[in-house]
N, C-alpha and C. Protein backbone atom coordinates (compact mmCIF):
# COMPACT_ATOMS: atom_id res chain seq x y z
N UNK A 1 -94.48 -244.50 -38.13
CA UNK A 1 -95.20 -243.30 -38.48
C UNK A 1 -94.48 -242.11 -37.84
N UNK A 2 -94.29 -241.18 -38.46
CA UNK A 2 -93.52 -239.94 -38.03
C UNK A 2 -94.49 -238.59 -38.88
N UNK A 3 -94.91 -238.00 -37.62
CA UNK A 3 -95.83 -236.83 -38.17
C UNK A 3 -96.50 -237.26 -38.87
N UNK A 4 -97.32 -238.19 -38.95
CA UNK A 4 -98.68 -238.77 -39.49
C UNK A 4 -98.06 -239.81 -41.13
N UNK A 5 -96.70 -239.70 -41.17
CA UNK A 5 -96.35 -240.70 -42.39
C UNK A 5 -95.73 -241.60 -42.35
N UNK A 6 -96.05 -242.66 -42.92
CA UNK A 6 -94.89 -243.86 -43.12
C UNK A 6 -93.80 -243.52 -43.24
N UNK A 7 -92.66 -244.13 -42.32
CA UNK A 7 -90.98 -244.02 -42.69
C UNK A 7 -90.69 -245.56 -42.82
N UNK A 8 -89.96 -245.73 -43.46
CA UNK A 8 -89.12 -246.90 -43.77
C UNK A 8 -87.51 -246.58 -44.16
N UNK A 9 -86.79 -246.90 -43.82
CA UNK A 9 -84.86 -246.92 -43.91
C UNK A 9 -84.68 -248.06 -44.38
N UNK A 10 -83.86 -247.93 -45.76
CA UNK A 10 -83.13 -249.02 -46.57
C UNK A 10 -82.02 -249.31 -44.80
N UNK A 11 -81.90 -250.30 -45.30
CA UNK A 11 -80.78 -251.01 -44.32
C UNK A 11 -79.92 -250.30 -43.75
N UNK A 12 -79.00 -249.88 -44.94
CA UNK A 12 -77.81 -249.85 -45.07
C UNK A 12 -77.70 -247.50 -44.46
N UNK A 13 -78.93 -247.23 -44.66
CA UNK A 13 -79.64 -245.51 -43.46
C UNK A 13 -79.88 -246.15 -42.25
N UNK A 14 -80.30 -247.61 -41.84
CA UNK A 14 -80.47 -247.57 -40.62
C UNK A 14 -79.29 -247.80 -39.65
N UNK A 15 -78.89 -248.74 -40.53
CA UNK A 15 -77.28 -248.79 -39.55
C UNK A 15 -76.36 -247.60 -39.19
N UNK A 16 -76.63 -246.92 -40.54
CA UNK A 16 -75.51 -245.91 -40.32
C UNK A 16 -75.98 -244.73 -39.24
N UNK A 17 -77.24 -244.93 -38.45
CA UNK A 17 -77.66 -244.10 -37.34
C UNK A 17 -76.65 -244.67 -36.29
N UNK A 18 -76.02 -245.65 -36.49
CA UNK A 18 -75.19 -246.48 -35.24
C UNK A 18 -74.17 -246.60 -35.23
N UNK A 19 -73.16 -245.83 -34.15
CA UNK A 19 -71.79 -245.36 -34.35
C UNK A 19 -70.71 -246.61 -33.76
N UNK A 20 -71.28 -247.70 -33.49
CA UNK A 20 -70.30 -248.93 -32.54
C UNK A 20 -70.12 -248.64 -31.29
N UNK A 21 -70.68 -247.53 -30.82
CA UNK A 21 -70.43 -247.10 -29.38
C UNK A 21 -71.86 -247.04 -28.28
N UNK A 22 -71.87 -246.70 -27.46
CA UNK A 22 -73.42 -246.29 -26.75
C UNK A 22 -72.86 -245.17 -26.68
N UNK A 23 -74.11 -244.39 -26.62
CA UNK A 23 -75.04 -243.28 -27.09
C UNK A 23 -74.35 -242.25 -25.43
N UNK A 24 -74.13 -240.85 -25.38
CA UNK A 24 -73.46 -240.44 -24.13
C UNK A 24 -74.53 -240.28 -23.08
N UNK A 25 -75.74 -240.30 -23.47
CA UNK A 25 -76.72 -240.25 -22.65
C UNK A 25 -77.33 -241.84 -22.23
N UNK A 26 -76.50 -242.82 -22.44
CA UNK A 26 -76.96 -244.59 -22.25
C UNK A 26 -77.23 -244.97 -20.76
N UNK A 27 -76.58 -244.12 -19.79
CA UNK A 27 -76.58 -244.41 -18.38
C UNK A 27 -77.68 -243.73 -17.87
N UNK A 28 -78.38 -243.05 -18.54
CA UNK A 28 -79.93 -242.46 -17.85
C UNK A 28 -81.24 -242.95 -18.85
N UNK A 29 -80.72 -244.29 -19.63
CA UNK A 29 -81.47 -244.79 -20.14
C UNK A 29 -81.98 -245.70 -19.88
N UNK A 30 -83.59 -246.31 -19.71
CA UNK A 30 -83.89 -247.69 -19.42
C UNK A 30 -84.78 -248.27 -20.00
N UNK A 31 -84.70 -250.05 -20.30
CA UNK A 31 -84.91 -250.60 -20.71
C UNK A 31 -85.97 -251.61 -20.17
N UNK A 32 -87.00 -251.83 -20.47
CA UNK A 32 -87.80 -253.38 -19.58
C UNK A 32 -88.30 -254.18 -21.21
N UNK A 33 -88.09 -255.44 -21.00
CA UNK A 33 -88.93 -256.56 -22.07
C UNK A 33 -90.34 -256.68 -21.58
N UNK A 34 -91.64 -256.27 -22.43
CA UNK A 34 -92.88 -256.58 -21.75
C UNK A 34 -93.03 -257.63 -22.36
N UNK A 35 -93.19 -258.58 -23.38
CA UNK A 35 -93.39 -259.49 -23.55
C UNK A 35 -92.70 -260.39 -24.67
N UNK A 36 -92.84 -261.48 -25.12
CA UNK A 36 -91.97 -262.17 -26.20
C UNK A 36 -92.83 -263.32 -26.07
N UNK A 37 -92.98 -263.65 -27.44
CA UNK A 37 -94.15 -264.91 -27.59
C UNK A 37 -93.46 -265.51 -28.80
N UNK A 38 -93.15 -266.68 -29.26
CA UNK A 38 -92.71 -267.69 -29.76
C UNK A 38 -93.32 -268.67 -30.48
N UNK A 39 -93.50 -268.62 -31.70
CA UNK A 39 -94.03 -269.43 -32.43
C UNK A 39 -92.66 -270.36 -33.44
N UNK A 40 -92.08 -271.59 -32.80
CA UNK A 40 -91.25 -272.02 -33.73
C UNK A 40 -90.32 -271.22 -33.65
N UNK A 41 -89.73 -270.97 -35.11
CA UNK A 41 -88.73 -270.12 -35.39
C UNK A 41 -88.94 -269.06 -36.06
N UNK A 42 -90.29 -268.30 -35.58
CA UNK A 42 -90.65 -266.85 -35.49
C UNK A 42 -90.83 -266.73 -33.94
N UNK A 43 -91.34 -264.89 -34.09
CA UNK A 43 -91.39 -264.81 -32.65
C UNK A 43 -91.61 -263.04 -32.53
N UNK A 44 -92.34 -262.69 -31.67
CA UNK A 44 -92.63 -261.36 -31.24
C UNK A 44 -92.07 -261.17 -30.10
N UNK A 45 -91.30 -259.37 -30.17
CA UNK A 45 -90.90 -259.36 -28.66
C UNK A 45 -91.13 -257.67 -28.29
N UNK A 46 -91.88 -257.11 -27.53
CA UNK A 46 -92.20 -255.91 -27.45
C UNK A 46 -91.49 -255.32 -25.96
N UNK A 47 -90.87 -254.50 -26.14
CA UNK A 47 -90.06 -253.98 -25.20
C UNK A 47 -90.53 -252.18 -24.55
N UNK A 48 -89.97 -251.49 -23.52
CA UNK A 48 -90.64 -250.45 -23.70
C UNK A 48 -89.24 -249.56 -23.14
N UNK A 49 -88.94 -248.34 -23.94
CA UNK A 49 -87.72 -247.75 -24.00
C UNK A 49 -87.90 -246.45 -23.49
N UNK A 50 -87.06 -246.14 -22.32
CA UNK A 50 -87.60 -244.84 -21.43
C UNK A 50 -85.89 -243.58 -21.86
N UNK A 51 -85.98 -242.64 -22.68
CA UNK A 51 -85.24 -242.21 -23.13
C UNK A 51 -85.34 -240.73 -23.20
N UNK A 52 -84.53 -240.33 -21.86
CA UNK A 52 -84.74 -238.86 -21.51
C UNK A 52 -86.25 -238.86 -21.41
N UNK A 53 -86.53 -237.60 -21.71
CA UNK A 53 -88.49 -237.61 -21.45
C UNK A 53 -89.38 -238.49 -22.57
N UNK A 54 -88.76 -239.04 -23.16
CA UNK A 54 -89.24 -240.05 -24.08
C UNK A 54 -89.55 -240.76 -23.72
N UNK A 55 -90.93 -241.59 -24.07
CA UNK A 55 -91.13 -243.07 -23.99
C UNK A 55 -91.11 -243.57 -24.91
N UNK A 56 -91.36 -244.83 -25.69
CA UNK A 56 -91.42 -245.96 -27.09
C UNK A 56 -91.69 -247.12 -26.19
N UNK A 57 -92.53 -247.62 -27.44
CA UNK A 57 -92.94 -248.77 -27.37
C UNK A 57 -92.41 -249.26 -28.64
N UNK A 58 -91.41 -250.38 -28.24
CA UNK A 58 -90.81 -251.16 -29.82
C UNK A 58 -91.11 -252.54 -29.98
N UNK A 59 -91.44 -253.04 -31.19
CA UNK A 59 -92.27 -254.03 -31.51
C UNK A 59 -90.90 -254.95 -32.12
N UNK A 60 -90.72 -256.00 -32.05
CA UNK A 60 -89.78 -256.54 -32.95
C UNK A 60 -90.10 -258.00 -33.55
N UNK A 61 -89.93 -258.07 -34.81
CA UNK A 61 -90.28 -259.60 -35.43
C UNK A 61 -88.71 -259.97 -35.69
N UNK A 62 -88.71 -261.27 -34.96
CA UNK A 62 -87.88 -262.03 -34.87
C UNK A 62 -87.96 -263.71 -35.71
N UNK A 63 -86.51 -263.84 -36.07
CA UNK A 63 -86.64 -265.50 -37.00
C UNK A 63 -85.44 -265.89 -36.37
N UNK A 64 -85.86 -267.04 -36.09
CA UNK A 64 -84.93 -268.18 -35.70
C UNK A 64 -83.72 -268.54 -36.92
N UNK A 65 -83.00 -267.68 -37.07
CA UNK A 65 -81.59 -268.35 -38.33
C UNK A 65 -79.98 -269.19 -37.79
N UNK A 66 -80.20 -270.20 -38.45
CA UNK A 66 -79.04 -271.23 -38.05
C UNK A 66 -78.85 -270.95 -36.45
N UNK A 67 -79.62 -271.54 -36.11
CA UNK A 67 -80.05 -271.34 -34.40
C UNK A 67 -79.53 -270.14 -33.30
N UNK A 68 -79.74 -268.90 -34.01
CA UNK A 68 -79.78 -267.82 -33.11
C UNK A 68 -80.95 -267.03 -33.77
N UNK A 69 -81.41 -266.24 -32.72
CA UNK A 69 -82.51 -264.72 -33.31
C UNK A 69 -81.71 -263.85 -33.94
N UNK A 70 -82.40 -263.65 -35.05
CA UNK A 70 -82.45 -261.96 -35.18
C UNK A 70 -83.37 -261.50 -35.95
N UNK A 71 -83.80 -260.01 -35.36
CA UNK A 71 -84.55 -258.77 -35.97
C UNK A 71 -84.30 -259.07 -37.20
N UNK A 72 -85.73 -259.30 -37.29
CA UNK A 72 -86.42 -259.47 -38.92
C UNK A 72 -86.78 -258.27 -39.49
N UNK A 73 -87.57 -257.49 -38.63
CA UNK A 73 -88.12 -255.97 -38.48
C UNK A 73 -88.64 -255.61 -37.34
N UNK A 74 -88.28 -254.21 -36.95
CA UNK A 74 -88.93 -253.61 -35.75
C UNK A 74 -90.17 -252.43 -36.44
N UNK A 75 -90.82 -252.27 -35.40
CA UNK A 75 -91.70 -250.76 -35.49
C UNK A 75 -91.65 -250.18 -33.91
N UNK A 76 -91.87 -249.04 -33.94
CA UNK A 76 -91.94 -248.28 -32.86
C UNK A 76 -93.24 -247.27 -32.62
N UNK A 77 -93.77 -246.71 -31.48
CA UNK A 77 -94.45 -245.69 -31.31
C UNK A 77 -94.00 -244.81 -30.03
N UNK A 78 -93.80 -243.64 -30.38
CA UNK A 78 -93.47 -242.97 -29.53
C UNK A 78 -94.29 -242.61 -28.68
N UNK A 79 -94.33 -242.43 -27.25
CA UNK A 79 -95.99 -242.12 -26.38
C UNK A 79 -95.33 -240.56 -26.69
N UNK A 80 -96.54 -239.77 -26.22
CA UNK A 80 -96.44 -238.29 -26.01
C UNK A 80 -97.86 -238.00 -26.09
């Protein structure tokens, strides 16, 4: 939700937010995992992202494929 509306990014807009590099502000950034719960080869993992005066809370659905994770879909909320 952004300003009270649904956003969604085709794939191929979300990647391209991502340059192969970290970000110049990455070293005053931090990261903690609050939780990850596991069902099989699904799985929830909610993390909380402290970014400049920013906070987020990011949600991520995860699938077990040919035995590694990956992001199925995330959501986020920004605190403020």
């Amino acid at each position: 939700m952004r300003d009270g509306a649904f956003v969604s990014w085709p794939l191929d807009e979300y990647c391209a937010l991502f340059h192969g590099r970290p970000a110049p502000d990455e070293p005053t950034r931090s990261r903690r995992i609050d939780s990850v719960e596991v069902h099989h080869t699904v799985a929830t993992a909610t993390m909380t992202l402290r970014h400049g005066a920013d906070t987020f809370t990011d949600v991520f659905l995860l699938a077990r494929v040919d035995g590694a994770w990956r992001i199925a879909n995330k959501a986020y909320h920004k605190h403020g």
